[in-house]
N, C-alpha and C. Protein backbone atom coordinates (compact mmCIF):
# COMPACT_ATOMS: atom_id res chain seq x y z
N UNK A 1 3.24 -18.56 -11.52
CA UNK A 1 3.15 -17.14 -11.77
C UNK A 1 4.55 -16.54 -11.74
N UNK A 2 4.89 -15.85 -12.76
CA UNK A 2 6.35 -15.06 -12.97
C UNK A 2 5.94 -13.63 -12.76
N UNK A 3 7.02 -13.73 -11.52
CA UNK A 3 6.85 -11.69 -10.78
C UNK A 3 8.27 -11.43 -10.99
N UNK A 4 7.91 -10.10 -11.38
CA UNK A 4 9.36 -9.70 -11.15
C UNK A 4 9.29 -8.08 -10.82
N UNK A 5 10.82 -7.50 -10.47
CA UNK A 5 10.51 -6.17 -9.82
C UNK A 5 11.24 -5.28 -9.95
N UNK A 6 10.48 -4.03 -10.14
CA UNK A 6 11.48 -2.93 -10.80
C UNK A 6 12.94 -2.73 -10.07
N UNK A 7 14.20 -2.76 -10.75
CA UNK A 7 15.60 -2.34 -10.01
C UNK A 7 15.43 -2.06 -8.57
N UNK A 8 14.70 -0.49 -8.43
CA UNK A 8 14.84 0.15 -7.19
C UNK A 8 13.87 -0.73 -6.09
N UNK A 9 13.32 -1.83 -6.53
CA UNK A 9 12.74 -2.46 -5.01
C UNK A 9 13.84 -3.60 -5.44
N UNK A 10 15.01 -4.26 -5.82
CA UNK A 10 15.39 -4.85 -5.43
C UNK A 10 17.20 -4.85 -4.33
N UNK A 11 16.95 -5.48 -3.42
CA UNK A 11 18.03 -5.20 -2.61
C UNK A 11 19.48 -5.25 -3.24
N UNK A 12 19.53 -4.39 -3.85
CA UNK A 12 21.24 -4.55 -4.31
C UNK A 12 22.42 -4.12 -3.24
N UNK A 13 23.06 -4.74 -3.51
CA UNK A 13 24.03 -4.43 -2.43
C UNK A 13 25.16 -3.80 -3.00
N UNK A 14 25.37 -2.60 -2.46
CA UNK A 14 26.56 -1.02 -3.06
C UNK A 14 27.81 -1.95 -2.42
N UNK A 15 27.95 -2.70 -1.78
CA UNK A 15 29.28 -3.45 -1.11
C UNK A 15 29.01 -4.30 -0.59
N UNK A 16 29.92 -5.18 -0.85
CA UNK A 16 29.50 -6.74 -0.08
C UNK A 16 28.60 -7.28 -0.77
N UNK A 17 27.57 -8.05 -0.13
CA UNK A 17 26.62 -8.54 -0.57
C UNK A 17 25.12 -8.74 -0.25
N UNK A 18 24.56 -9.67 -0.64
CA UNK A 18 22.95 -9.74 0.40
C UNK A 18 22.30 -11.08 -0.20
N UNK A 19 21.41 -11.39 0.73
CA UNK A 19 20.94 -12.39 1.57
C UNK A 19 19.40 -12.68 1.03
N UNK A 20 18.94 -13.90 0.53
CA UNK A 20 17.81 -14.11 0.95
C UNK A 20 17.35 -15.02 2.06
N UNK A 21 16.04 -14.66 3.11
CA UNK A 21 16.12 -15.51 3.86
C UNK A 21 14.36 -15.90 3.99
N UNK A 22 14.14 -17.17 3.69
CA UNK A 22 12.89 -17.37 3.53
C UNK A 22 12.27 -18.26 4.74
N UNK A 23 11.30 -17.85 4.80
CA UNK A 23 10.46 -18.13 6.36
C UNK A 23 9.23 -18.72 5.96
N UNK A 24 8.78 -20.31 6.52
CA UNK A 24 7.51 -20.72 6.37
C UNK A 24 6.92 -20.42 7.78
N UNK A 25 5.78 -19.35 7.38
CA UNK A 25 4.97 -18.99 8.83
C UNK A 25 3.41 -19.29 8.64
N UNK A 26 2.83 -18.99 10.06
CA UNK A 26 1.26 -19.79 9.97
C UNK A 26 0.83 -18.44 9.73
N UNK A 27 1.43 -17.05 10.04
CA UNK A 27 0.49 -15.97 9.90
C UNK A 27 1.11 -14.83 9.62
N UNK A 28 1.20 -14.49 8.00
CA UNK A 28 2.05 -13.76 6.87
C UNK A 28 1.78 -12.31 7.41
N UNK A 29 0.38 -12.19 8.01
CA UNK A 29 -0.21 -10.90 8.36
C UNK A 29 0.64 -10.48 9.65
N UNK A 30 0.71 -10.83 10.73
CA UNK A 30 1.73 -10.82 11.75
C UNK A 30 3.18 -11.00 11.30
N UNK A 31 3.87 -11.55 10.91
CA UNK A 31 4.63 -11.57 10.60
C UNK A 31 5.29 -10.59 9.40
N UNK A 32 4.50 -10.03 8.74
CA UNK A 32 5.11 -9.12 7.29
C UNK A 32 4.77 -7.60 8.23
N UNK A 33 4.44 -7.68 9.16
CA UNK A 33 3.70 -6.45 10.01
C UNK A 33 5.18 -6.12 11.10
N UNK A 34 4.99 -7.16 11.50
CA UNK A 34 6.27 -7.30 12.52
C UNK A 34 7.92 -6.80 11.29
N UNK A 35 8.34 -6.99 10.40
CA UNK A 35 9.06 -7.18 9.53
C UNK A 35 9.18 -5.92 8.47
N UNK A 36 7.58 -4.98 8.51
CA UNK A 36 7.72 -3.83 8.09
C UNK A 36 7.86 -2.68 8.64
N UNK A 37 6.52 -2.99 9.95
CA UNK A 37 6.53 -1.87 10.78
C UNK A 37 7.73 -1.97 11.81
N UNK A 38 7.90 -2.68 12.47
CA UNK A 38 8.56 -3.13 13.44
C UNK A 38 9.92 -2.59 13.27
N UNK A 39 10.87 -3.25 11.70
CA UNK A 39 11.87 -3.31 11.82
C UNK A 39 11.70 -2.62 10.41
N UNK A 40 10.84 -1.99 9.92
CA UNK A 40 11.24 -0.91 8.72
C UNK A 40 11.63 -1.25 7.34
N UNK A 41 10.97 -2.63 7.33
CA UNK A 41 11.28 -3.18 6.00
C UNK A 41 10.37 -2.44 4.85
N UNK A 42 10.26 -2.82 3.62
CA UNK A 42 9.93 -2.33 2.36
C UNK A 42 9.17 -3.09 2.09
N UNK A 43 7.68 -3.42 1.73
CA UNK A 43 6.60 -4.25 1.24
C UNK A 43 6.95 -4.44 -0.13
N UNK A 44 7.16 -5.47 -0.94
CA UNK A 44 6.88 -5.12 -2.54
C UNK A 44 5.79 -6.20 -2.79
N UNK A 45 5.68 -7.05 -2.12
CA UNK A 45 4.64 -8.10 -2.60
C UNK A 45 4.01 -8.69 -1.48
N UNK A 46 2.40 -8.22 -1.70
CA UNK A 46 1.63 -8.99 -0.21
C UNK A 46 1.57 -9.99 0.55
N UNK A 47 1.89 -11.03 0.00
CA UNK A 47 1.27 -12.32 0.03
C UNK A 47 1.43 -13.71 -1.20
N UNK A 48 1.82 -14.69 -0.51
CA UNK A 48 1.98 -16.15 -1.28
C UNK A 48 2.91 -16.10 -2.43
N UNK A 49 4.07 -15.79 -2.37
CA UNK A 49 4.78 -15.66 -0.66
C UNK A 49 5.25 -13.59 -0.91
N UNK A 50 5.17 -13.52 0.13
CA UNK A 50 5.49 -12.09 0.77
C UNK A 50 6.56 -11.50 0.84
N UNK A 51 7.05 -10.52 -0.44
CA UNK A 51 8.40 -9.94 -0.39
C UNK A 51 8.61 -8.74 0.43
N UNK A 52 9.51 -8.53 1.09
CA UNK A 52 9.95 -7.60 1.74
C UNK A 52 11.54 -7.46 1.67
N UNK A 53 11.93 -6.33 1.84
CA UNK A 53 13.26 -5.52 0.94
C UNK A 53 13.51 -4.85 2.54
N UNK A 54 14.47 -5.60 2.99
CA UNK A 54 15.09 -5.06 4.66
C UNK A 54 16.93 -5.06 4.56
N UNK A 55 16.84 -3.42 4.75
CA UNK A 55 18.56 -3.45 4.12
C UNK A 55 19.10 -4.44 2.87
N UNK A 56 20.36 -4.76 2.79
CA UNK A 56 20.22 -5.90 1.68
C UNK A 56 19.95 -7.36 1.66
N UNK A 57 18.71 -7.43 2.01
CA UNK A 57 18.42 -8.30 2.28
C UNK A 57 16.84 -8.54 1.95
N UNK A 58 16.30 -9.83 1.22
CA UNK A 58 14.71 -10.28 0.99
C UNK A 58 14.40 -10.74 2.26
N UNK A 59 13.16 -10.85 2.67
CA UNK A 59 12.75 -11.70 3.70
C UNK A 59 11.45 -12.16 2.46
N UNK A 60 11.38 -13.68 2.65
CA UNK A 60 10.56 -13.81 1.98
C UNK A 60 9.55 -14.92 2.65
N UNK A 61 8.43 -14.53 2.80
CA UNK A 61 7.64 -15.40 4.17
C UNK A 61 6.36 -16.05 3.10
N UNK A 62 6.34 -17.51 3.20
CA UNK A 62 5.55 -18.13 2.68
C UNK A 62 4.49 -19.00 3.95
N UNK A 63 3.22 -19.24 3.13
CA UNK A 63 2.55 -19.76 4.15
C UNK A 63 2.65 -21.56 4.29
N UNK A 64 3.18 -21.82 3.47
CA UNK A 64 3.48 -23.43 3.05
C UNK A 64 2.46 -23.92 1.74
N UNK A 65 2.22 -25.46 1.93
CA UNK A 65 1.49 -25.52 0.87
C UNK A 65 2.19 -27.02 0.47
N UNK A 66 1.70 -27.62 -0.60
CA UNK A 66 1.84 -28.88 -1.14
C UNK A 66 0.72 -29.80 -0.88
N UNK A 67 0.86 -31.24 -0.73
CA UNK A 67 2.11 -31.74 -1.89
C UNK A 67 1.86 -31.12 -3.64
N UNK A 68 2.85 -31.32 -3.78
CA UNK A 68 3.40 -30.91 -5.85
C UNK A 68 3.07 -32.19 -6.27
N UNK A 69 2.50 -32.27 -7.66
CA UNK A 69 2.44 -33.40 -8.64
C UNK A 69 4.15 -33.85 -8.71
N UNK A 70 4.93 -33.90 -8.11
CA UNK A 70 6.13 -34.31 -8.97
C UNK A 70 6.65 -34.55 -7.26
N UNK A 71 6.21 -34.05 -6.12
CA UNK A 71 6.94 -34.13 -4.61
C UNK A 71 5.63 -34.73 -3.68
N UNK A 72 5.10 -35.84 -3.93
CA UNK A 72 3.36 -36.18 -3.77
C UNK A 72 3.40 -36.51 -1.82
N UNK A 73 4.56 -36.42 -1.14
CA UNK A 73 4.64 -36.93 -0.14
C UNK A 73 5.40 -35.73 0.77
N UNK A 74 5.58 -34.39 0.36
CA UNK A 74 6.10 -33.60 0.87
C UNK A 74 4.76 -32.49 1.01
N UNK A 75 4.98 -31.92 2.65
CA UNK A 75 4.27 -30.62 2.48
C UNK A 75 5.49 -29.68 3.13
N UNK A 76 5.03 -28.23 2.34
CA UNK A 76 6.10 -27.42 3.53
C UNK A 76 4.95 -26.84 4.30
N UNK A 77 5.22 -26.48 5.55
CA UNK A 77 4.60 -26.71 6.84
C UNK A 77 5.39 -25.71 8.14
N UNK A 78 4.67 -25.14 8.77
CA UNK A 78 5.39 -24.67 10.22
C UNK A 78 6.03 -26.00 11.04
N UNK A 79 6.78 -26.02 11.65
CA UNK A 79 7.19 -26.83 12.77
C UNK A 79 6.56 -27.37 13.42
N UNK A 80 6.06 -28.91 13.41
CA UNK A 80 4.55 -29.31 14.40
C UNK A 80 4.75 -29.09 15.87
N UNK A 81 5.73 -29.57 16.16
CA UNK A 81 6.44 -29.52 17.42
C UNK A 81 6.23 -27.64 18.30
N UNK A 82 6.15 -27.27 17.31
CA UNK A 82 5.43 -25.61 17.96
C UNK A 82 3.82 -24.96 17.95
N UNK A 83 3.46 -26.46 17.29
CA UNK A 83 1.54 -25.89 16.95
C UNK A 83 0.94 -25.96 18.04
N UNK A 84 1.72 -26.65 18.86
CA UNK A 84 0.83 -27.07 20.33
C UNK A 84 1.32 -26.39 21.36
N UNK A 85 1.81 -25.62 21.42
CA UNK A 85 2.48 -24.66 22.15
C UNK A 85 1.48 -23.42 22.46
């Protein structure tokens, strides 16, 4: 699926520059909540994966997913080492 987004939701940066920083999380709803309300980010896209526009900067939070026909042995995934926690 090809998204794309009007100028004014994208983070341009008037000086310097900006950042994308992408996050595989188990729970997009907590996390895009924490990321809007919390810290006042900009929603532009709900979900799979979840854009948000925070100063110049994307946060972009995916839930994982795979394997790909072409990557048959890869999943992206939370950290196992923290599921049991």
């Amino acid at each position: 699926m090809n998204t794309t987004f009007d100028l004014p939701d994208a983070p341009v940066a008037h000086e310097g520059f900006f950042a994308a920083h992408f996050f595989t999380v188990e729970d997009q709803e907590k996390s895009r909540d924490f990321y809007v309300r919390i810290l006042g980010g900009k929603l532009i896209k709900r979900e799979n994966p979840c854009y948000i526009k925070l100063a110049n900067t994307w946060i972009i939070l995916n839930s994982g997913g795979g394997p790909t026909p072409d990557k048959l042995e890869i999943i992206l995934e939370t950290p196992s080492d923290r599921k049991n926690k």
